[in-house]
C-alpha atoms as a PDB file:
ATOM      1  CA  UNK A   1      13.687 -10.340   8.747  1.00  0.00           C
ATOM      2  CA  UNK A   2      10.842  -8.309  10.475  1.00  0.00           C
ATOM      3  CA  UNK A   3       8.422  -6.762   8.960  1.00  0.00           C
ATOM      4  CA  UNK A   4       6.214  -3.772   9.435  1.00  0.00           C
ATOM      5  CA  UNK A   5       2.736  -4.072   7.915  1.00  0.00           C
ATOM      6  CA  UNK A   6       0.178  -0.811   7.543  1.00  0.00           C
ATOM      7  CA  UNK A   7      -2.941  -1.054   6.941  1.00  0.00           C
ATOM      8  CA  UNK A   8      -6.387   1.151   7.108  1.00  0.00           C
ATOM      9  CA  UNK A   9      -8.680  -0.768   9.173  1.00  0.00           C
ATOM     10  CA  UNK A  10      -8.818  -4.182  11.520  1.00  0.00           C
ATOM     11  CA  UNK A  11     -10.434  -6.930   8.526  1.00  0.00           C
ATOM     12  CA  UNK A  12      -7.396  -5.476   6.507  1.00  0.00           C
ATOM     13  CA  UNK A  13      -5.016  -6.354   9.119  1.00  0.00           C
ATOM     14  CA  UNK A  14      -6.786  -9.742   9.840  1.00  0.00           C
ATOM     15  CA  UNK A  15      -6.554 -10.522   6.625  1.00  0.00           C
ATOM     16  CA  UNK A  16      -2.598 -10.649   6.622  1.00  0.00           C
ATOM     17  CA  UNK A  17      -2.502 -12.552   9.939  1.00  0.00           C
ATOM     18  CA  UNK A  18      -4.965 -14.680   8.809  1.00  0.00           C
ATOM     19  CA  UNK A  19      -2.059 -15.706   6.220  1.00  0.00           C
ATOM     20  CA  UNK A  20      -0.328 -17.152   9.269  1.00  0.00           C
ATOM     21  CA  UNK A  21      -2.537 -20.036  10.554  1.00  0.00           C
ATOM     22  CA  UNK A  22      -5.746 -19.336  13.764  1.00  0.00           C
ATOM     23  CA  UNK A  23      -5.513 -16.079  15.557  1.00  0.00           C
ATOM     24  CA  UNK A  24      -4.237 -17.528  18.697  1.00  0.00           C
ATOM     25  CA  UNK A  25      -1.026 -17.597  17.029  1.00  0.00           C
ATOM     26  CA  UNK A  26      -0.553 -14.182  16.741  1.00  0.00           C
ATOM     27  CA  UNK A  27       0.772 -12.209  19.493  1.00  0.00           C
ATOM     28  CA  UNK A  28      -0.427  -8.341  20.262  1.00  0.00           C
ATOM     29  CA  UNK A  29       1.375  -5.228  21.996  1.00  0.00           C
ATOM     30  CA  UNK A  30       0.664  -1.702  21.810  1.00  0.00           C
ATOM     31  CA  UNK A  31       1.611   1.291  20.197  1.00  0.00           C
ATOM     32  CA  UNK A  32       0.489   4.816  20.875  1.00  0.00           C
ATOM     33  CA  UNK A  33      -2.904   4.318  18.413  1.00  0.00           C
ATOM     34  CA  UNK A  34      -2.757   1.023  17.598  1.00  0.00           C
ATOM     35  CA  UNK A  35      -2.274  -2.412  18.556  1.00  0.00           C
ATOM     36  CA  UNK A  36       0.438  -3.808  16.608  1.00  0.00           C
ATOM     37  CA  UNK A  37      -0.367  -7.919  16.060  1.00  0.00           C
ATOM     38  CA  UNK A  38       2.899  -9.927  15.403  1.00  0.00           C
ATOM     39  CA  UNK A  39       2.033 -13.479  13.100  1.00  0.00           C
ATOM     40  CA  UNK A  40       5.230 -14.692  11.523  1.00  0.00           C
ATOM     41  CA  UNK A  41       7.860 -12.074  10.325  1.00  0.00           C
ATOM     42  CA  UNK A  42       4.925  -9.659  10.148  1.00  0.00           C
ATOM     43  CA  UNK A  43       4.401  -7.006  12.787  1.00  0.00           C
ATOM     44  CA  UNK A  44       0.363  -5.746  11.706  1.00  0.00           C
ATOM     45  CA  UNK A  45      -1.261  -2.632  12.383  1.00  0.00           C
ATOM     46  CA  UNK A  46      -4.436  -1.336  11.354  1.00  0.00           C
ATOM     47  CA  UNK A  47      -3.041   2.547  11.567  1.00  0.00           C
ATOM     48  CA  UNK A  48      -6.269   4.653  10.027  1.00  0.00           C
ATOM     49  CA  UNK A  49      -7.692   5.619   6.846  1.00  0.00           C
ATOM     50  CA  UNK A  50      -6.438   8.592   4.514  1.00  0.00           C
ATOM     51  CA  UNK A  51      -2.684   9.282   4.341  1.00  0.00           C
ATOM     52  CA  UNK A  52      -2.057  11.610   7.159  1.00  0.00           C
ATOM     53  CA  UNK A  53      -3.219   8.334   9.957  1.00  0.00           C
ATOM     54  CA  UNK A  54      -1.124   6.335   8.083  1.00  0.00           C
ATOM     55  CA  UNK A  55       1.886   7.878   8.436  1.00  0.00           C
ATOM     56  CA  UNK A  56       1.465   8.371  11.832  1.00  0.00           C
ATOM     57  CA  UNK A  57       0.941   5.251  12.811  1.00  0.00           C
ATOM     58  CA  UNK A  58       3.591   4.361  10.767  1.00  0.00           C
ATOM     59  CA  UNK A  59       5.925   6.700  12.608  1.00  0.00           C
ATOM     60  CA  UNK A  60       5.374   5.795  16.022  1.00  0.00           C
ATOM     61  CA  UNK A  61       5.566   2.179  15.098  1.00  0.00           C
ATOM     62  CA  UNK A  62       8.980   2.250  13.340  1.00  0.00           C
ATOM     63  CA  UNK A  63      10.219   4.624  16.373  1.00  0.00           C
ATOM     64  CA  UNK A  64       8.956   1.258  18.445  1.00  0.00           C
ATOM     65  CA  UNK A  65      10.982  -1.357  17.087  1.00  0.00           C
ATOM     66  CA  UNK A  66      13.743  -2.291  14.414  1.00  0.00           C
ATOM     67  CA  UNK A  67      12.104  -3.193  10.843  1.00  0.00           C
ATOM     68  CA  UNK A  68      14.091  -4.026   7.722  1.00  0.00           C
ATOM     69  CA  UNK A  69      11.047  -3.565   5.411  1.00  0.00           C
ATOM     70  CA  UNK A  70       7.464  -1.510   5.476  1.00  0.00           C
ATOM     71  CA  UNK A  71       4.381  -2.539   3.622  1.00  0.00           C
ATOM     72  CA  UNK A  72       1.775  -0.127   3.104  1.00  0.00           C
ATOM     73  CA  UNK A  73      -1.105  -3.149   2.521  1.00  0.00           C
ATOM     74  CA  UNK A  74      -4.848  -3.461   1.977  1.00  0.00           C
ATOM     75  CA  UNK A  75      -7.596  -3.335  -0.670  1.00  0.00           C
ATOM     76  CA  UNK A  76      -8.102  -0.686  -3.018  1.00  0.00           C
ATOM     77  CA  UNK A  77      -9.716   0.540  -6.685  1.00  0.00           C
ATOM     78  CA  UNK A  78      -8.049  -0.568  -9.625  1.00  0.00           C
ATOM     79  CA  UNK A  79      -8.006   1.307 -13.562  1.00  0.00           C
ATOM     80  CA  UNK A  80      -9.879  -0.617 -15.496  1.00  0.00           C
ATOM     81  CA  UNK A  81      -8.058  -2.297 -17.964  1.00  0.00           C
ATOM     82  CA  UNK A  82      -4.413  -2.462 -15.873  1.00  0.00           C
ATOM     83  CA  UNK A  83      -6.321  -4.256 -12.668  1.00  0.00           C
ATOM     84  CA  UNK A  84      -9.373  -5.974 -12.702  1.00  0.00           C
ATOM     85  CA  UNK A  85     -11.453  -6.982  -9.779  1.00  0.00           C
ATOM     86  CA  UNK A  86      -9.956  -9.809  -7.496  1.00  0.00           C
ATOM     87  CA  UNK A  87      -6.402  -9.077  -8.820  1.00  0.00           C
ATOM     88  CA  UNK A  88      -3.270  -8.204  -6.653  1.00  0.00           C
ATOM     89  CA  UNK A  89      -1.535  -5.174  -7.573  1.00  0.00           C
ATOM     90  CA  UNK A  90       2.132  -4.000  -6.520  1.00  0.00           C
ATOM     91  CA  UNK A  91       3.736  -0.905  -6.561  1.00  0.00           C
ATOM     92  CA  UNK A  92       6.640  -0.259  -8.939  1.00  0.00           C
ATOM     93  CA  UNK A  93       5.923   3.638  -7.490  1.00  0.00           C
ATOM     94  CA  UNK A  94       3.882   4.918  -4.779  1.00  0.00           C
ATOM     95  CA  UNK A  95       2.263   8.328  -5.686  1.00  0.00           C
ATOM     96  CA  UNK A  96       0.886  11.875  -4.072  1.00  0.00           C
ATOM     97  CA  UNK A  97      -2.017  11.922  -6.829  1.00  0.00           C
ATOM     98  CA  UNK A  98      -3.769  15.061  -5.089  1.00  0.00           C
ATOM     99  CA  UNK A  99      -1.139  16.680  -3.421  1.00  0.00           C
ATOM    100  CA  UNK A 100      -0.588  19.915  -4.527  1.00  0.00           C
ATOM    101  CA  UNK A 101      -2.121  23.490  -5.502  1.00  0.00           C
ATOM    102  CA  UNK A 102      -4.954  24.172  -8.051  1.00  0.00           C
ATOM    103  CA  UNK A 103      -3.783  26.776 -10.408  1.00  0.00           C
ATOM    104  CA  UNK A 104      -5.470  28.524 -13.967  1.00  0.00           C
ATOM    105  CA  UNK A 105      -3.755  26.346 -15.618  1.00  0.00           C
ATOM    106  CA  UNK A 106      -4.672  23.124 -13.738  1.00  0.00           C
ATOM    107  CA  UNK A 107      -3.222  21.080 -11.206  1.00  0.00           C
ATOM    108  CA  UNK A 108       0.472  21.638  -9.885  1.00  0.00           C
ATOM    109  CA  UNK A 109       2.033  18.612  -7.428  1.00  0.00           C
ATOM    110  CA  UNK A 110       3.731  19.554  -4.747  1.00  0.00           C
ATOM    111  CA  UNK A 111       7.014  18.829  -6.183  1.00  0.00           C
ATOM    112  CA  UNK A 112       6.725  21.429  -8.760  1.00  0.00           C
ATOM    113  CA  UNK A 113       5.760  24.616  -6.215  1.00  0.00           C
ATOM    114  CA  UNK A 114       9.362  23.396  -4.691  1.00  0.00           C
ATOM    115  CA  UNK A 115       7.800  21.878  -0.992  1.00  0.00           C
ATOM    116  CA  UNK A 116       8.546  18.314  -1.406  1.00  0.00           C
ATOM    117  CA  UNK A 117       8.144  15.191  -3.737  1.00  0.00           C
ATOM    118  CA  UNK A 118       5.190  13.089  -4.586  1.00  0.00           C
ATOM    119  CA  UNK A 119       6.863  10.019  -5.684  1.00  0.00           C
ATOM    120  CA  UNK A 120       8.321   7.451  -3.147  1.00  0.00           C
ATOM    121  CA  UNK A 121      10.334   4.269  -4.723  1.00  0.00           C
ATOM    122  CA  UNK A 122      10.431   0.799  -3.852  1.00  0.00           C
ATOM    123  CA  UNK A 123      13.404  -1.353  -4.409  1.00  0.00           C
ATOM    124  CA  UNK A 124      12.854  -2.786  -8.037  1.00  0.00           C
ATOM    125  CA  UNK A 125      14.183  -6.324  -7.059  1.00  0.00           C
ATOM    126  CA  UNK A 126      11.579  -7.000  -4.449  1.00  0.00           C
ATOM    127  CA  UNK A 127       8.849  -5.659  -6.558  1.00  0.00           C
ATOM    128  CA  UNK A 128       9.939  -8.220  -9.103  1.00  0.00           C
ATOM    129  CA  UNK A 129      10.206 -11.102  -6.825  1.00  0.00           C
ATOM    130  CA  UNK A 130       6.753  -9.983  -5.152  1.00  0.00           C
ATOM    131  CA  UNK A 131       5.065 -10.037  -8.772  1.00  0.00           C
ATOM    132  CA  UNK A 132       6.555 -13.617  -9.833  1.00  0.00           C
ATOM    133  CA  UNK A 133       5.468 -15.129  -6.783  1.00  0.00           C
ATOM    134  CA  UNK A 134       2.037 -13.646  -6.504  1.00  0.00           C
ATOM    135  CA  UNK A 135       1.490 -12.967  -9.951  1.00  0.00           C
ATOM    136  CA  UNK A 136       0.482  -9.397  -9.808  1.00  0.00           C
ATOM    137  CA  UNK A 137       0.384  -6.429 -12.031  1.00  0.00           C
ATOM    138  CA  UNK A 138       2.450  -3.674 -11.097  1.00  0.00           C
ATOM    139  CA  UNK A 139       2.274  -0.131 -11.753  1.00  0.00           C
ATOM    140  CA  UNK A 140       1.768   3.234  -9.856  1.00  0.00           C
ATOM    141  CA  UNK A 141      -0.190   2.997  -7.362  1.00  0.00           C
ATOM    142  CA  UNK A 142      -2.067   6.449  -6.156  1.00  0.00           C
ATOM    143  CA  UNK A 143      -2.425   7.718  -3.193  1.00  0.00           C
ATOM    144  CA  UNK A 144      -6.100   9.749  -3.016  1.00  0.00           C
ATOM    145  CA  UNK A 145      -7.053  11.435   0.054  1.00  0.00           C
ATOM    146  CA  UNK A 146     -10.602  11.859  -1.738  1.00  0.00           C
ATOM    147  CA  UNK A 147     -11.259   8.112  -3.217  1.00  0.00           C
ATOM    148  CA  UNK A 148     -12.707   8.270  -7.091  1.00  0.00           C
ATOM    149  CA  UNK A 149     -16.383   8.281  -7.592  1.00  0.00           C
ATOM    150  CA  UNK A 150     -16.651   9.584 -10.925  1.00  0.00           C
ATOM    151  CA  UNK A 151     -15.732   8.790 -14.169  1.00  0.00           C
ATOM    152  CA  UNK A 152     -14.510  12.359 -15.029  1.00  0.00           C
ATOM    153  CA  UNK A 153     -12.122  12.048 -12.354  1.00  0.00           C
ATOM    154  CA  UNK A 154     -11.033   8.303 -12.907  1.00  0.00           C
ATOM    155  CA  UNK A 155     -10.313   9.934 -16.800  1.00  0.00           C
ATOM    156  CA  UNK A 156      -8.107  12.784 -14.902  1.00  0.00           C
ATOM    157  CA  UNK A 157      -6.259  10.867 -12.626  1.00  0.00           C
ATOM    158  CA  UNK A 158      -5.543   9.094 -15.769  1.00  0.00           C
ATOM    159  CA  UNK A 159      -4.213  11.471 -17.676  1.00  0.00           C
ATOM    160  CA  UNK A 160      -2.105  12.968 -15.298  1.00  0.00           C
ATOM    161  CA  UNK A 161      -0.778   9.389 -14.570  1.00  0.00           C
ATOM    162  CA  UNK A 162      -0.960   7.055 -17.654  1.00  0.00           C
ATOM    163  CA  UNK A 163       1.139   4.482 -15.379  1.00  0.00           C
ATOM    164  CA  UNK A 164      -1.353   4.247 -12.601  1.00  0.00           C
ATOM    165  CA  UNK A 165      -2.973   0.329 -12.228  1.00  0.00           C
ATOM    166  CA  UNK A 166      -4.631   1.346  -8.770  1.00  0.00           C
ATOM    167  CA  UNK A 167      -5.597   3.986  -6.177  1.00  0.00           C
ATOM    168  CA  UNK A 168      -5.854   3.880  -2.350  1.00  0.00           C
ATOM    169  CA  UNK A 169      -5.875   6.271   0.501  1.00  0.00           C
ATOM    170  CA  UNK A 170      -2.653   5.406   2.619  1.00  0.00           C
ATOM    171  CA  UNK A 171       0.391   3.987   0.517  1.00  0.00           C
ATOM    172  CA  UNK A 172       1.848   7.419   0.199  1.00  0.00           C
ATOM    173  CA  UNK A 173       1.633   8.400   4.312  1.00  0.00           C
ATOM    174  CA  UNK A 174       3.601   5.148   5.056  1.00  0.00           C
ATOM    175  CA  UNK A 175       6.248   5.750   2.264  1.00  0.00           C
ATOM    176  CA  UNK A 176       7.030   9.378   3.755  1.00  0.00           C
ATOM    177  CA  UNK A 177       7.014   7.466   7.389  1.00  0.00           C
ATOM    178  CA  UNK A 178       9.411   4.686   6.000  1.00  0.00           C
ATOM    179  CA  UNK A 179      11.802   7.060   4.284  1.00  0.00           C
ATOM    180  CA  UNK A 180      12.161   8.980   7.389  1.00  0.00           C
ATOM    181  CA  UNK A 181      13.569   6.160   9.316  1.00  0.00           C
ATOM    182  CA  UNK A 182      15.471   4.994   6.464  1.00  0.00           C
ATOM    183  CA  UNK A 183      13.545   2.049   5.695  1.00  0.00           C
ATOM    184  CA  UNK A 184      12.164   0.637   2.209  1.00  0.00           C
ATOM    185  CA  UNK A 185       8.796   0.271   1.114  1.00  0.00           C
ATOM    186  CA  UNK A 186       6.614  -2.087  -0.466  1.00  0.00           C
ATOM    187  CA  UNK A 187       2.912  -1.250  -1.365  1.00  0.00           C
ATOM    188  CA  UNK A 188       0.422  -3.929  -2.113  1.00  0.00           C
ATOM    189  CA  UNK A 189      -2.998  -3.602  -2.704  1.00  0.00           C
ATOM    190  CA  UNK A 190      -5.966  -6.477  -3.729  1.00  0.00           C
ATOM    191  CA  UNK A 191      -8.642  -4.514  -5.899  1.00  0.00           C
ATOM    192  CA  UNK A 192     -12.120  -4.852  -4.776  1.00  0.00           C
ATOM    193  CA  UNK A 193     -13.327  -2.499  -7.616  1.00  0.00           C
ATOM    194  CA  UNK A 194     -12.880  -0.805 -10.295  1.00  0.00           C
ATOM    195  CA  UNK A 195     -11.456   3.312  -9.952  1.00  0.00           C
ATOM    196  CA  UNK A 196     -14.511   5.168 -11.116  1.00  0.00           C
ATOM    197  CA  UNK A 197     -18.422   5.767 -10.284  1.00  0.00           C
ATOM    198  CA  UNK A 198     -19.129   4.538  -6.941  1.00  0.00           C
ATOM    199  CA  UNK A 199     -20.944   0.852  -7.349  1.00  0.00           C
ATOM    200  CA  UNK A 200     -21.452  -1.067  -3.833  1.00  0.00           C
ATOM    201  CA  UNK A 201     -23.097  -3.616  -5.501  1.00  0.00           C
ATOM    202  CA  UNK A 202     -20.546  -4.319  -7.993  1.00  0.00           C
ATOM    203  CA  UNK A 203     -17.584  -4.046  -5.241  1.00  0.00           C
ATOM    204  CA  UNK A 204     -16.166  -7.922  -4.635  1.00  0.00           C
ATOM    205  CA  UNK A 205     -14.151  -7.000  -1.048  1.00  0.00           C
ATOM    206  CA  UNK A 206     -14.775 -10.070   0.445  1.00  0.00           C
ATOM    207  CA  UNK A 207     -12.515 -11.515  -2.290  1.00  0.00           C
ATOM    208  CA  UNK A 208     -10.511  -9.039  -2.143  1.00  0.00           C
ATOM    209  CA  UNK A 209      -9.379  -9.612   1.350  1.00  0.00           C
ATOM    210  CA  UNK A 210      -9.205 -13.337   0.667  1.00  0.00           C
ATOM    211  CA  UNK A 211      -6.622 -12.014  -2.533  1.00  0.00           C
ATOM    212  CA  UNK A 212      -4.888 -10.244   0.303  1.00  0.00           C
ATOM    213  CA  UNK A 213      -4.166 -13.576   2.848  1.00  0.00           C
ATOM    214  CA  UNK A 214      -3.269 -15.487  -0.340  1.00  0.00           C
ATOM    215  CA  UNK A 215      -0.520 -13.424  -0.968  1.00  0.00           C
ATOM    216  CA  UNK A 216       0.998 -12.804   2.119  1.00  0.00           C
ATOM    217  CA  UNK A 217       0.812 -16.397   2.135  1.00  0.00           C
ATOM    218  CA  UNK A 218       3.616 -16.269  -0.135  1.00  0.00           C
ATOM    219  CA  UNK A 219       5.957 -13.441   0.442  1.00  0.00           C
ATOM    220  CA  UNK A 220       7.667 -14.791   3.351  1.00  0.00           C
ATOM    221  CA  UNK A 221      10.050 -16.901   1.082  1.00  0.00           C
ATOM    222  CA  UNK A 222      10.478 -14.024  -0.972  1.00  0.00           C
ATOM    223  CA  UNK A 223      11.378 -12.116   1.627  1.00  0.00           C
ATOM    224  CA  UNK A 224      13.974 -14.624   3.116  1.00  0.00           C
ATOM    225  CA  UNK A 225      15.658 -14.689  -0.622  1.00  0.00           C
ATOM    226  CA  UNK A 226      15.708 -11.089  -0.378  1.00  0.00           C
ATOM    227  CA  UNK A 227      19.311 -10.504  -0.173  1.00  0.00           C
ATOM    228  CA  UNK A 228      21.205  -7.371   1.280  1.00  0.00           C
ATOM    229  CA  UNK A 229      22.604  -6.221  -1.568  1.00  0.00           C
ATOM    230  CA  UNK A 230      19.202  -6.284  -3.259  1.00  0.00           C
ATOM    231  CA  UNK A 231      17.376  -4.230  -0.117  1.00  0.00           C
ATOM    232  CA  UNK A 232      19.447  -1.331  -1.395  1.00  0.00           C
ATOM    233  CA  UNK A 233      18.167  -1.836  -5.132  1.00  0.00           C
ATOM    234  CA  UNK A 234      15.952   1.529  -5.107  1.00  0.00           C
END
């Protein structure tokens, strides 16, 4: 099985290879605007931050090569209460959170004006297998172009998505990428702090990315089990 892995910047991606033994075992080509490093079953790219790089890199990496899987993959904020710091989350939905038109009445996704959809669904069965083996929490996942610095908004986002464990900036881009060139998705994300008023001090990313090796670590079994009739579990 081979593997496409996006993430926002290069100690993200090192962070997956990392899972994989010393760096010179993995191998790097290029893509147009990125280098793609290959450690394992595990093609990495660091593709950009915010949703729109994402799936762009995404795009031109799938159009590249043959992948039976995507993973939208780094650190992100979790909701307190559904993912603490240092804990792995994966997505049981990936999620538009601020896609969409203000209106009188509030907030109106995309889907709802009739241009498009905000949800994007990974196969249920690899979710599950990805959770027992890592021992994450799943949930939604949100996709933010603006990342949450307030408690007000943290509240909102909330609200609006009582499901949500975790927030990042890219998930979403890579879905829309993936689905295009028929391929499923995965999103995981290791929190390095908690969705809410902006606290460097209190952030733990350095864990966070450590959270990140340990689990790629362990999906590559997972993956092998993964069987055909269970890719097309959506």
């Amino acid at each position: 099985m081979r593997v496409l892995v996006v993430t926002a910047v290069p100690v993200e991606r090192d962070a997956v290879t990392r899972a994989f033994g010393a760096g010179d075992e993995v191998r790097v080509r290029t893509v147009p605007g990125a280098e793609i490093h290959r450690a394992g079953p595990f093609d990495v790219l660091a593709g950009g931050a915010g949703p729109a790089a994402a799936a762009a890199s995404a795009a031109f990496a799938l159009a590249s090569d043959s992948y039976d899987l995507v993973i939208s993959a780094g650190i992100g904020g979790g909701f307190a209460g559904a993912a603490p710091v240092g804990s792995l989350v994966v997505a049981g939905r990936i999620g538009a959170a601020d896609l969409g038109a203000e209106t009188p009445a509030g907030f109106v996704p995309v889907s709802d004006l009739g241009f498009g959809r905000v949800w994007h669904f990974p196969p249920r069965s690899l979710v599950r297998a990805v959770v027992t083996a890592t021992r994450a929490v799943t949930g939604d996942v949100l996709t933010v172009s603006t990342v949450t610095g307030s408690a007000h908004r943290a509240a909102a986002l909330l609200a609006a998505h009582p499901g949500a464990v975790a927030e990042a900036m890219e998930g979403f881009g890579v879905a829309e990428a993936a689905e295009r060139a028929g391929v499923p998705v995965l999103e995981i994300r290791a929190v390095s702090n908690a969705v809410g008023p902006r606290d460097r001090d209190a952030w733990r990313i350095g864990d966070a990315l450590a959270a990140l090796t340990d689990a790629f670590g362990k999906l590559t079994p997972v993956l092998e089990g993964w069987t055909h009739h269970d890719r097309n579990d959506s």
